[in-house]
N, C-alpha and C. Protein backbone atom coordinates (compact mmCIF):
# COMPACT_ATOMS: atom_id res chain seq x y z
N UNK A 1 -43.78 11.60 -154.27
CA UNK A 1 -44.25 10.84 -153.14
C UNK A 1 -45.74 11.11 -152.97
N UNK A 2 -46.76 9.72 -152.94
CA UNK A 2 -48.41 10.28 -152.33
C UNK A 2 -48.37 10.36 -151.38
N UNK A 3 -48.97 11.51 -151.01
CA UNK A 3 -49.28 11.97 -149.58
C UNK A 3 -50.84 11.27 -149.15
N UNK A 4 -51.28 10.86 -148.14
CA UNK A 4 -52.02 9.86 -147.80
C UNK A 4 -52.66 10.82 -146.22
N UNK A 5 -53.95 10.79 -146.10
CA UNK A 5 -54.29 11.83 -145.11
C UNK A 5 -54.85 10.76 -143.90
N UNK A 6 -54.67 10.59 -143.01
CA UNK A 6 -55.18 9.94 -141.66
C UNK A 6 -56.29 10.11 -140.87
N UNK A 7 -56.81 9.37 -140.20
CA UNK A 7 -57.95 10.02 -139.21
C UNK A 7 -57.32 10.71 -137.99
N UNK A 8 -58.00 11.19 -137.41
CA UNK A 8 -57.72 12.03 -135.93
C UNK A 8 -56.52 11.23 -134.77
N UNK A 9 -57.31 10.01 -134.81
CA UNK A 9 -56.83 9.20 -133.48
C UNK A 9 -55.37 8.34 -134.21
N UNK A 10 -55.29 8.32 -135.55
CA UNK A 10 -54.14 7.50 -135.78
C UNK A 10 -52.57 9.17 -135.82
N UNK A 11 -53.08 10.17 -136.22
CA UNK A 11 -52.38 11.01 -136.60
C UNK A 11 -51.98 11.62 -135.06
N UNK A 12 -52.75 11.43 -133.96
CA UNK A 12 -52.27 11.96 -132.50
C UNK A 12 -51.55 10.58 -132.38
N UNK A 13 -51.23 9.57 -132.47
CA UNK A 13 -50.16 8.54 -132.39
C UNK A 13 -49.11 8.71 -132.76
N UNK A 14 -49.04 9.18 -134.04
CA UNK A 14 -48.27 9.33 -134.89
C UNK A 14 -47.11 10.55 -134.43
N UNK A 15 -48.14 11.52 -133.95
CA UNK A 15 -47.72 12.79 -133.46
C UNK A 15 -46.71 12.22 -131.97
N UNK A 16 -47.14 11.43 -131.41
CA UNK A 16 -46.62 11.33 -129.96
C UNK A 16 -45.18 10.36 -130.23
N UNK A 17 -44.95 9.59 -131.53
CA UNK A 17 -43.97 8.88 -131.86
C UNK A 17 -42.67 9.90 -131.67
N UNK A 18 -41.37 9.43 -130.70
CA UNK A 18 -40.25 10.24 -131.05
C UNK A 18 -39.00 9.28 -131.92
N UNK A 19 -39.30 8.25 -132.19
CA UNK A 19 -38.55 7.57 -133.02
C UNK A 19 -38.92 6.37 -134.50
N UNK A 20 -38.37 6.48 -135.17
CA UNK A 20 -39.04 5.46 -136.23
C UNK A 20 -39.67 4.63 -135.49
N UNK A 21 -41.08 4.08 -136.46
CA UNK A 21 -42.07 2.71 -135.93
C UNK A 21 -42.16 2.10 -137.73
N UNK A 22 -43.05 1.14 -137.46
CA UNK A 22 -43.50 0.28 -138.40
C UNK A 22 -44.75 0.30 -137.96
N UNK A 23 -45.41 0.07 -139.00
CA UNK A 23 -47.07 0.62 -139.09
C UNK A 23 -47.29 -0.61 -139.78
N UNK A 24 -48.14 -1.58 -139.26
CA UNK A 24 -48.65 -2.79 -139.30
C UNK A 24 -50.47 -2.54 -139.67
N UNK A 25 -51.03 -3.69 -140.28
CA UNK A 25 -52.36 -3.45 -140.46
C UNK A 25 -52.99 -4.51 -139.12
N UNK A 26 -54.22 -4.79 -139.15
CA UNK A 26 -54.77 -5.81 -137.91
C UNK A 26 -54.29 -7.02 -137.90
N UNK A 27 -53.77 -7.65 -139.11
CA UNK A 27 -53.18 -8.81 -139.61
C UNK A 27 -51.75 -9.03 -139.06
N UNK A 28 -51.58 -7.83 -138.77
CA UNK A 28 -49.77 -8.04 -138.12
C UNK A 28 -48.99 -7.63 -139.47
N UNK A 29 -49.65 -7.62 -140.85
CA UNK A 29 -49.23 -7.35 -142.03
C UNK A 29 -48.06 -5.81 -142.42
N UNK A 30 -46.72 -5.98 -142.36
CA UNK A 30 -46.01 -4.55 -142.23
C UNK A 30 -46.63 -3.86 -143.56
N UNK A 31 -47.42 -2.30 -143.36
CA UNK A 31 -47.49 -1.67 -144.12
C UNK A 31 -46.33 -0.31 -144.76
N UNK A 32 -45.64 -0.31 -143.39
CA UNK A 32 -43.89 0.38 -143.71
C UNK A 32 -43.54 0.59 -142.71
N UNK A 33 -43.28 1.83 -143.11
CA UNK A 33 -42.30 3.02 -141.84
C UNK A 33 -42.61 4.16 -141.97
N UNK A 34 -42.18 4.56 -140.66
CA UNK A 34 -43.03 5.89 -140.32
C UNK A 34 -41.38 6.43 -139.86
N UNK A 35 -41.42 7.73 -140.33
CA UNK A 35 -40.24 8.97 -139.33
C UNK A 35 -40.69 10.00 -138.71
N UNK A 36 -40.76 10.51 -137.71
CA UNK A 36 -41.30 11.29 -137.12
C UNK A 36 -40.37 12.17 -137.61
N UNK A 37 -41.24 13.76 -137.94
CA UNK A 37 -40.82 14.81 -138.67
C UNK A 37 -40.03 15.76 -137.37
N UNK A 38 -38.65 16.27 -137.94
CA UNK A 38 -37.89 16.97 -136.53
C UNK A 38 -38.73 17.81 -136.31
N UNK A 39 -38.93 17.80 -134.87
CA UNK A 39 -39.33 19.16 -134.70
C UNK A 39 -38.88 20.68 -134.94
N UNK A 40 -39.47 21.66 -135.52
CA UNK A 40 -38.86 23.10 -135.40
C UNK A 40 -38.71 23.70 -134.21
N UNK A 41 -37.29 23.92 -134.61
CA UNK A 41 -36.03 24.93 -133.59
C UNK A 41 -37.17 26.04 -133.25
N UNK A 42 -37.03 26.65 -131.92
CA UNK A 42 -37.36 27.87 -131.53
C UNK A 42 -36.06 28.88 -132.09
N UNK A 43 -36.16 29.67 -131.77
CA UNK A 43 -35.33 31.20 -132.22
C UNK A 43 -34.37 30.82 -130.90
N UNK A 44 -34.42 30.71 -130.14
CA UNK A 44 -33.62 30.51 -128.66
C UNK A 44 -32.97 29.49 -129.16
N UNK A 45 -33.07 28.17 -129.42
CA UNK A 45 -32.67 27.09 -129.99
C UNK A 45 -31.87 27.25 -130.62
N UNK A 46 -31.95 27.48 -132.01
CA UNK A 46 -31.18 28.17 -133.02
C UNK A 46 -29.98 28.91 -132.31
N UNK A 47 -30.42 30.36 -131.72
CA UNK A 47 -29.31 30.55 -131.26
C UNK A 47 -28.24 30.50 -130.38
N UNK A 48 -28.45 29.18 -129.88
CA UNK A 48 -27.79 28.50 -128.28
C UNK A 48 -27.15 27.85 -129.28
N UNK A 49 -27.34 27.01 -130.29
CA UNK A 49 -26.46 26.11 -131.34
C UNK A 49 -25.38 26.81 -132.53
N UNK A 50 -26.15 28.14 -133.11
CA UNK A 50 -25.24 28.62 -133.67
C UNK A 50 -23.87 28.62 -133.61
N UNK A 51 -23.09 28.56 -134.29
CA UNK A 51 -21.86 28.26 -134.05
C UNK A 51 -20.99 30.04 -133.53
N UNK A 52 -21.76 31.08 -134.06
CA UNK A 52 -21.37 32.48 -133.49
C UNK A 52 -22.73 33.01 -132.96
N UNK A 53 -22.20 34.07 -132.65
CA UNK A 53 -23.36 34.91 -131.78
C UNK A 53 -23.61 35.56 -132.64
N UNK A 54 -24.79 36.18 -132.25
CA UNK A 54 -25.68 37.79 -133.31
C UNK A 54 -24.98 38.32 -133.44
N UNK A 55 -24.39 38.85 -132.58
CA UNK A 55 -23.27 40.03 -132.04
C UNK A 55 -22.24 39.56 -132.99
N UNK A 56 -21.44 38.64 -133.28
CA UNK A 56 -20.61 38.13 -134.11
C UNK A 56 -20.85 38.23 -135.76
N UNK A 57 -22.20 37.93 -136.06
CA UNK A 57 -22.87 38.01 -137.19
C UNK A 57 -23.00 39.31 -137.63
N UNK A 58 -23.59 40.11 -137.04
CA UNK A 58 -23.98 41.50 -137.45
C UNK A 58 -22.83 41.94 -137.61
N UNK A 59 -21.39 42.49 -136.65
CA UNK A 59 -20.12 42.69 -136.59
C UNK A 59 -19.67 42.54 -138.36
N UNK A 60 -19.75 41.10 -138.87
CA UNK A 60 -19.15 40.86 -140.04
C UNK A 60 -19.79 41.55 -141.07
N UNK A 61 -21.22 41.03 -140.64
CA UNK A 61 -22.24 41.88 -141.94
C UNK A 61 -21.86 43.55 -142.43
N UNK A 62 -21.83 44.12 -141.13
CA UNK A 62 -20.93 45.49 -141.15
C UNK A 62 -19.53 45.46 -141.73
N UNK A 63 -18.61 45.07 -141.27
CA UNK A 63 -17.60 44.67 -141.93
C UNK A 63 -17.04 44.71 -143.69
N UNK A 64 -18.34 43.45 -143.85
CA UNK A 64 -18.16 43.71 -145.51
C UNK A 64 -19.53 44.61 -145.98
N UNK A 65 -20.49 45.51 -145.31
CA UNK A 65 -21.39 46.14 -146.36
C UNK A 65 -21.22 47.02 -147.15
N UNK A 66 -21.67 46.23 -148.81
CA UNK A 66 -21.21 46.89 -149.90
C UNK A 66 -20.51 46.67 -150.68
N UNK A 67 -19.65 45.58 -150.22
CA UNK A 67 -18.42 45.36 -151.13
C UNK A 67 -19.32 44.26 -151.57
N UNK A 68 -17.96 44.19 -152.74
CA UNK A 68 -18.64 42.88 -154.19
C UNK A 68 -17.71 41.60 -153.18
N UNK A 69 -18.06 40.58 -154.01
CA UNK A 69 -18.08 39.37 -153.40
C UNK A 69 -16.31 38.96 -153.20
N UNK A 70 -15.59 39.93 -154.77
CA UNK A 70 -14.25 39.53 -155.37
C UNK A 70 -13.78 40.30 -154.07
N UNK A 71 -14.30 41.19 -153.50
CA UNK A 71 -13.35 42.03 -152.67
C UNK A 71 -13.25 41.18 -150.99
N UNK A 72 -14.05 40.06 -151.07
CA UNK A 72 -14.42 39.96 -149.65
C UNK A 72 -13.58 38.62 -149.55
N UNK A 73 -13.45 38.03 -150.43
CA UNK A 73 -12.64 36.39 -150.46
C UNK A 73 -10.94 36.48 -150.81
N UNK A 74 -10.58 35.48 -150.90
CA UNK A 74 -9.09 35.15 -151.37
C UNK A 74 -9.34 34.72 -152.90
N UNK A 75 -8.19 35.24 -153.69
CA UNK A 75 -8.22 34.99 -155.33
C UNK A 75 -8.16 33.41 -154.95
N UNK A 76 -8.09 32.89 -156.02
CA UNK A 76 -8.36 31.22 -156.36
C UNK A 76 -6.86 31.06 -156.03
N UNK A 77 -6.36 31.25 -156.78
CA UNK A 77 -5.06 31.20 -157.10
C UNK A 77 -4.39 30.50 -155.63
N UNK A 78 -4.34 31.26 -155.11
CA UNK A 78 -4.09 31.86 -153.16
C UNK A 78 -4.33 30.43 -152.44
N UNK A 79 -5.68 30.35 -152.88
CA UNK A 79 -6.60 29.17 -152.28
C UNK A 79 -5.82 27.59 -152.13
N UNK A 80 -5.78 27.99 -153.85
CA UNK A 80 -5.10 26.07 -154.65
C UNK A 80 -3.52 26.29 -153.84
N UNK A 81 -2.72 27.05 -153.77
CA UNK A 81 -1.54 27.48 -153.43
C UNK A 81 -1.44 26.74 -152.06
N UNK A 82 -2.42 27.24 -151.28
CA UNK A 82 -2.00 26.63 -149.68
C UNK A 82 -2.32 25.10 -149.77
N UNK A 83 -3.60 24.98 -150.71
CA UNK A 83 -3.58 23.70 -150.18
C UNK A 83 -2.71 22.28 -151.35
N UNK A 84 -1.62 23.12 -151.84
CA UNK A 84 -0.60 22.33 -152.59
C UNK A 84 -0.84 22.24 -153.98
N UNK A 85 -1.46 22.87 -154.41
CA UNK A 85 -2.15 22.93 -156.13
C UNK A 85 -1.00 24.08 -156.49
């Protein structure tokens, strides 16, 4: 993809967009589309959405530290079994 650099006053527009636009020239001529880039999560953010808590996370991390990966899962076997294989 070319990346294409803007002046000041079109890129604070751009910036203030919270939903797709179309970017027209003086002609009315469509030059495309524009997506406004998500904004980045704060750390608070993140962890109001997480699906567990720190406290939940760390807990497990402890849990398995050290062990190999074979020791921490279900054999395959096990797996295909429940779900009718």
């Amino acid at each position: 993809m070319q990346k294409i650099q803007v002046d000041k006053d079109l890129a604070e527009k751009l910036l203030a967009l919270r939903k797709d636009a179309v970017l027209c020239d003086e002609q009315g001529r469509t030059l495309g589309n524009f997506s406004p880039a998500e904004p980045l999560m704060s750390l608070e953010e993140i962890a109001r959405t997480a699906p567990r808590s720190m406290e939940e996370i760390d807990e497990q991390m402890k849990k398995y530290a050290g062990k190999r990966p074979e020791e921490i899962g279900k054999p395959l076997k096990e797996i295909l079994s429940r779900w009718g294989f």
